[in-house]
N, C-alpha and C. Protein backbone atom coordinates (compact mmCIF):
# COMPACT_ATOMS: atom_id res chain seq x y z
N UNK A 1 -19.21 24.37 -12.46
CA UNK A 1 -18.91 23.96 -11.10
C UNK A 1 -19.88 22.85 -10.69
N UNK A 2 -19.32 22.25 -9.89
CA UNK A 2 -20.22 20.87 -9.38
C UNK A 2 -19.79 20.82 -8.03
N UNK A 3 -21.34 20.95 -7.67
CA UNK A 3 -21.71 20.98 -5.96
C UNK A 3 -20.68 22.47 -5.49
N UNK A 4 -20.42 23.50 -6.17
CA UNK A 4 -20.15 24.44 -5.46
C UNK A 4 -18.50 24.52 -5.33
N UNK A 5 -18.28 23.37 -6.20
CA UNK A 5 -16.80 23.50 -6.05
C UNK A 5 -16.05 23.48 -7.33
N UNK A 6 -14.91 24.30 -7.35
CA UNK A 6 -14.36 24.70 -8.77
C UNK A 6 -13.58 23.68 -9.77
N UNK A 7 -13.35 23.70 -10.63
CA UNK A 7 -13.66 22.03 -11.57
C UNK A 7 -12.64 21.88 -11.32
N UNK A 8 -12.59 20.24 -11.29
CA UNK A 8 -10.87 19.96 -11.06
C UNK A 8 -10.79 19.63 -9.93
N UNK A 9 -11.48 19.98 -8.63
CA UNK A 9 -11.19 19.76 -7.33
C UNK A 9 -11.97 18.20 -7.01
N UNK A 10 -10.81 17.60 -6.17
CA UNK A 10 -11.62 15.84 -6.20
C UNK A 10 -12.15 15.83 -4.26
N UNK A 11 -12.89 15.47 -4.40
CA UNK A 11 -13.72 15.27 -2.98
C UNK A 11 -12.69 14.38 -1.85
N UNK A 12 -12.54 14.46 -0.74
CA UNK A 12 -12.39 13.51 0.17
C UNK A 12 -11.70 11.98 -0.11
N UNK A 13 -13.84 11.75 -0.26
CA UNK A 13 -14.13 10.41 -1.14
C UNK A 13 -13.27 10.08 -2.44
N UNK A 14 -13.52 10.77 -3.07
CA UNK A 14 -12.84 10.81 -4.55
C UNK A 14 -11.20 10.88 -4.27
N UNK A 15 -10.78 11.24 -3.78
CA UNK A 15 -9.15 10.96 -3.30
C UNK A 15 -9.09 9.61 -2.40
N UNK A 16 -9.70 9.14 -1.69
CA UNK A 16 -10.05 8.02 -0.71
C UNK A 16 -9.76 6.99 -2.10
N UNK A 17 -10.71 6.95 -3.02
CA UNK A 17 -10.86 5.81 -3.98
C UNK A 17 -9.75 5.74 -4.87
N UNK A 18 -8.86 7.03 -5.07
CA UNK A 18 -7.71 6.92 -5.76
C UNK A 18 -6.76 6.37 -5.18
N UNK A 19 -6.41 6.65 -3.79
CA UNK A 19 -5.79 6.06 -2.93
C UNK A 19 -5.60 4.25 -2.57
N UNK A 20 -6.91 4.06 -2.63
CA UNK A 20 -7.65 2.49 -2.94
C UNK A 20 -7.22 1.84 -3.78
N UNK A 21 -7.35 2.23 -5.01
CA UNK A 21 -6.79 2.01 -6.10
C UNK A 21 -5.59 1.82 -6.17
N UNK A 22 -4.35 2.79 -6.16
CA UNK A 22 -3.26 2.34 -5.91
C UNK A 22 -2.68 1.32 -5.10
N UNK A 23 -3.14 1.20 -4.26
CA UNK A 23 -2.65 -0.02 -3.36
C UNK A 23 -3.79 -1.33 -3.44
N UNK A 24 -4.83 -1.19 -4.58
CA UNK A 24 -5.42 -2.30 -5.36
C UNK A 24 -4.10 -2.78 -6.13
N UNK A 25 -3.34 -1.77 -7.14
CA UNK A 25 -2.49 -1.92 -7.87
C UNK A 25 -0.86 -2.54 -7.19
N UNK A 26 -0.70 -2.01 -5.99
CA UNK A 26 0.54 -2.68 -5.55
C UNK A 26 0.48 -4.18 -5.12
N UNK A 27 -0.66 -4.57 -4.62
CA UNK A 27 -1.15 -5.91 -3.74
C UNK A 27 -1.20 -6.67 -5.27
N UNK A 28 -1.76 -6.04 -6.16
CA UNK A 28 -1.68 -6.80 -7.49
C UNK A 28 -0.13 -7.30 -7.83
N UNK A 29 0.82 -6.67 -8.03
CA UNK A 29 1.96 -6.70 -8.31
C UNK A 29 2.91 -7.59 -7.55
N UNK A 30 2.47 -7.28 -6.13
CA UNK A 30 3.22 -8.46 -5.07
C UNK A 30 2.72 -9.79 -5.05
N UNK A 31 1.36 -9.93 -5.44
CA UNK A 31 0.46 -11.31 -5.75
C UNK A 31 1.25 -11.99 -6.98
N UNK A 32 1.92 -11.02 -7.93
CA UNK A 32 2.51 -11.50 -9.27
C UNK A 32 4.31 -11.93 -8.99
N UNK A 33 4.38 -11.02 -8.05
CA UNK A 33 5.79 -11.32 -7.42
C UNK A 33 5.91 -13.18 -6.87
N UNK A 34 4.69 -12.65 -6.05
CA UNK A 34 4.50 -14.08 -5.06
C UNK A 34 4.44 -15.31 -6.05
N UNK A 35 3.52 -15.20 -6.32
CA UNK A 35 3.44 -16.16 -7.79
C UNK A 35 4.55 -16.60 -8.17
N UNK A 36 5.00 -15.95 -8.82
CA UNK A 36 6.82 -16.24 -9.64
C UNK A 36 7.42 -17.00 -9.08
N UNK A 37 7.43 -16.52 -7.73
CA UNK A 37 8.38 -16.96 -6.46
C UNK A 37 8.38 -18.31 -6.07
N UNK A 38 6.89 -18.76 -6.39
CA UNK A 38 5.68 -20.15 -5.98
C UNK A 38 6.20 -21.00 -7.53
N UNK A 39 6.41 -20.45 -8.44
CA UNK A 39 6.88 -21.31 -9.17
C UNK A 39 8.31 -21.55 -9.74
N UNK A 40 9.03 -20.96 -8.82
CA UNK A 40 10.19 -21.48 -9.21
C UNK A 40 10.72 -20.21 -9.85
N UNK A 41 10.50 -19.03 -10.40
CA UNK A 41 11.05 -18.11 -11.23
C UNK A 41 11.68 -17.17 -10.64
N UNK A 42 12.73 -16.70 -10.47
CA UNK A 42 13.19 -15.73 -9.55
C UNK A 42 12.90 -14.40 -10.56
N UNK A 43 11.83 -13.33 -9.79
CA UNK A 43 11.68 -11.91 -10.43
C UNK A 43 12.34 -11.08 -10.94
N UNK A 44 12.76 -10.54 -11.63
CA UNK A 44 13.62 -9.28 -12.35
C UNK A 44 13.52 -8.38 -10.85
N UNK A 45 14.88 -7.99 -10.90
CA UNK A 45 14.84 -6.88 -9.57
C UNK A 45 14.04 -5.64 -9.84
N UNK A 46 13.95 -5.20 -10.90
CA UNK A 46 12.96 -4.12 -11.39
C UNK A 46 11.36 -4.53 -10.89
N UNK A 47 10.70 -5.21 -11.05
CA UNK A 47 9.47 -5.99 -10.17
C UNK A 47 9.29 -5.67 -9.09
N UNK A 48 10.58 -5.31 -8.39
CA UNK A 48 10.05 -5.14 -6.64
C UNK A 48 10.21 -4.06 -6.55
N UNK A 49 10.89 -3.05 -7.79
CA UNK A 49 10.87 -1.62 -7.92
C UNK A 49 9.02 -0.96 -8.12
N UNK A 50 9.03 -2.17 -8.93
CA UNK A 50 7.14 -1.35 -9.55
C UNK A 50 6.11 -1.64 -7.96
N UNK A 51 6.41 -2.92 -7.13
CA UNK A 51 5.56 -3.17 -5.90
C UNK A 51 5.96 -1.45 -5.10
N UNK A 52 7.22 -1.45 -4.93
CA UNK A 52 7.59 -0.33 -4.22
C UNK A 52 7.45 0.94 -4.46
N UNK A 53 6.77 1.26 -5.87
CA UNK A 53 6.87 2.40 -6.37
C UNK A 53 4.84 2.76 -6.26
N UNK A 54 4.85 1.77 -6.50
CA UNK A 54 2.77 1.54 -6.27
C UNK A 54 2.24 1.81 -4.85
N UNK A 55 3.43 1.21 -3.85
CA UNK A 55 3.08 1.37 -2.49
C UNK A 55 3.21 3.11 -1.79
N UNK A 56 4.61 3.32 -2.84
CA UNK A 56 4.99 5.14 -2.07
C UNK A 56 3.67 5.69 -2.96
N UNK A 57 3.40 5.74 -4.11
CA UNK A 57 2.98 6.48 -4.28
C UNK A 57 1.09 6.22 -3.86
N UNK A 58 0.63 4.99 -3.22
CA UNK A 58 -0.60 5.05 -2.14
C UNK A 58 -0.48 6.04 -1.21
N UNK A 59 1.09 5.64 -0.57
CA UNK A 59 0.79 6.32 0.72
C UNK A 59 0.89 7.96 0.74
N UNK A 60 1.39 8.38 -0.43
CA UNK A 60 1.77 10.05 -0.48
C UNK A 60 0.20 10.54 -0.46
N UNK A 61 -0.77 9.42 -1.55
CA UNK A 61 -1.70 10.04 -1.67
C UNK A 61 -2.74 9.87 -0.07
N UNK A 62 -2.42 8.94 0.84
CA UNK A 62 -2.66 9.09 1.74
C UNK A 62 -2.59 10.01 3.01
N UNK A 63 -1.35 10.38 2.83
CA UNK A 63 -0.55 11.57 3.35
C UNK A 63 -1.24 12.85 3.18
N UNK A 64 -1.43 12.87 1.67
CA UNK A 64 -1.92 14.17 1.54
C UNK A 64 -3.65 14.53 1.60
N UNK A 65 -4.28 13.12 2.03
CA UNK A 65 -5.47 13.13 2.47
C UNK A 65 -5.91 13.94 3.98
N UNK A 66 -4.96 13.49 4.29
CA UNK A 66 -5.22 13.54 6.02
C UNK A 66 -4.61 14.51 6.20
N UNK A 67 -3.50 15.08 5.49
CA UNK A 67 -3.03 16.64 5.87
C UNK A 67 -4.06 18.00 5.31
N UNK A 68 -4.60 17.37 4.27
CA UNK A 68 -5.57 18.29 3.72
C UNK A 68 -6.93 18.93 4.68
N UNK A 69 -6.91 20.00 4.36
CA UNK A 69 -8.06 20.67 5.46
C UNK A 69 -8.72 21.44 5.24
N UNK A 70 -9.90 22.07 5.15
CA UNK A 70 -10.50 22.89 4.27
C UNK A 70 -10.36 24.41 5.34
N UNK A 71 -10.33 24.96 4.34
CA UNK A 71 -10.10 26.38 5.27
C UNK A 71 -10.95 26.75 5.95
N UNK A 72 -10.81 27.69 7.00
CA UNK A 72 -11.82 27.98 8.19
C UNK A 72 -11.91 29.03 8.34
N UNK A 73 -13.20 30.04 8.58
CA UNK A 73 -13.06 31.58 8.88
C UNK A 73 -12.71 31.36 10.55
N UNK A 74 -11.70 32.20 10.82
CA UNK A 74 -11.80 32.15 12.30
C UNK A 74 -13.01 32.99 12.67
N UNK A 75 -13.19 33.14 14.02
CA UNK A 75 -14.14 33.66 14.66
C UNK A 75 -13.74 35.49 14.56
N UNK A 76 -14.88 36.28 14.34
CA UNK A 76 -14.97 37.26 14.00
C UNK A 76 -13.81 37.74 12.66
N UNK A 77 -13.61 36.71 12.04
CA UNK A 77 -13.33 37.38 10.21
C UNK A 77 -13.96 37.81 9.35
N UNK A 78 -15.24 36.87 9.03
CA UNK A 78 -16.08 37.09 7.85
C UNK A 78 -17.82 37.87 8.04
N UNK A 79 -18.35 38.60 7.60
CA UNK A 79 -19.10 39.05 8.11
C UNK A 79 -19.37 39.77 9.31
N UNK A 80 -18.03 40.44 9.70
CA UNK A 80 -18.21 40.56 11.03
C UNK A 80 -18.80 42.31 11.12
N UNK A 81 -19.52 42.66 11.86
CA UNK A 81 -20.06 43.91 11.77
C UNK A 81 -18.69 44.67 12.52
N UNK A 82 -18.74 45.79 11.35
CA UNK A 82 -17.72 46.85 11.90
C UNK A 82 -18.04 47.90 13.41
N UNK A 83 -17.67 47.98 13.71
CA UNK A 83 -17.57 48.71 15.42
C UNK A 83 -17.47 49.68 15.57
């Protein structure tokens, strides 16, 4: 385990930068689109499939950043002295 948490599990941060990444990777792809476009080449329609497929799959991982939540003891669950 690292820092207390069970292997396999990616931090915040560490999902933040994957997230990054992907849409490093789509902006790449539309820059290559653009390009083409700038010289005269008209893109394979599949091309704007891979921009579009780089972009959903940023934002899912975005999605599932911000929905993610770490669990919470409510008030009087854990430790709570019996009565």
């Amino acid at each position: 385990m690292r820092d207390g948490r069970k292997a396999g599990t990616a931090t915040r941060d560490e999902r933040l930068v994957a997230a990054r990444a992907s849409l490093a990777l789509a902006r790449q792809a539309f820059v290559r689109l653009h390009a083409l476009v700038d010289a005269g080449v008209t893109p394979e329609p599949a091309a704007f499939g891979e921009v579009v497929a780089h972009l959903d799959g940023a934002m899912r991982e975005l999605e599932a950043i911000e929905t993610a939540r770490p669990f919470r003891v409510l008030p009087g669950g854990k430790d709570r002295d019996e009565r």
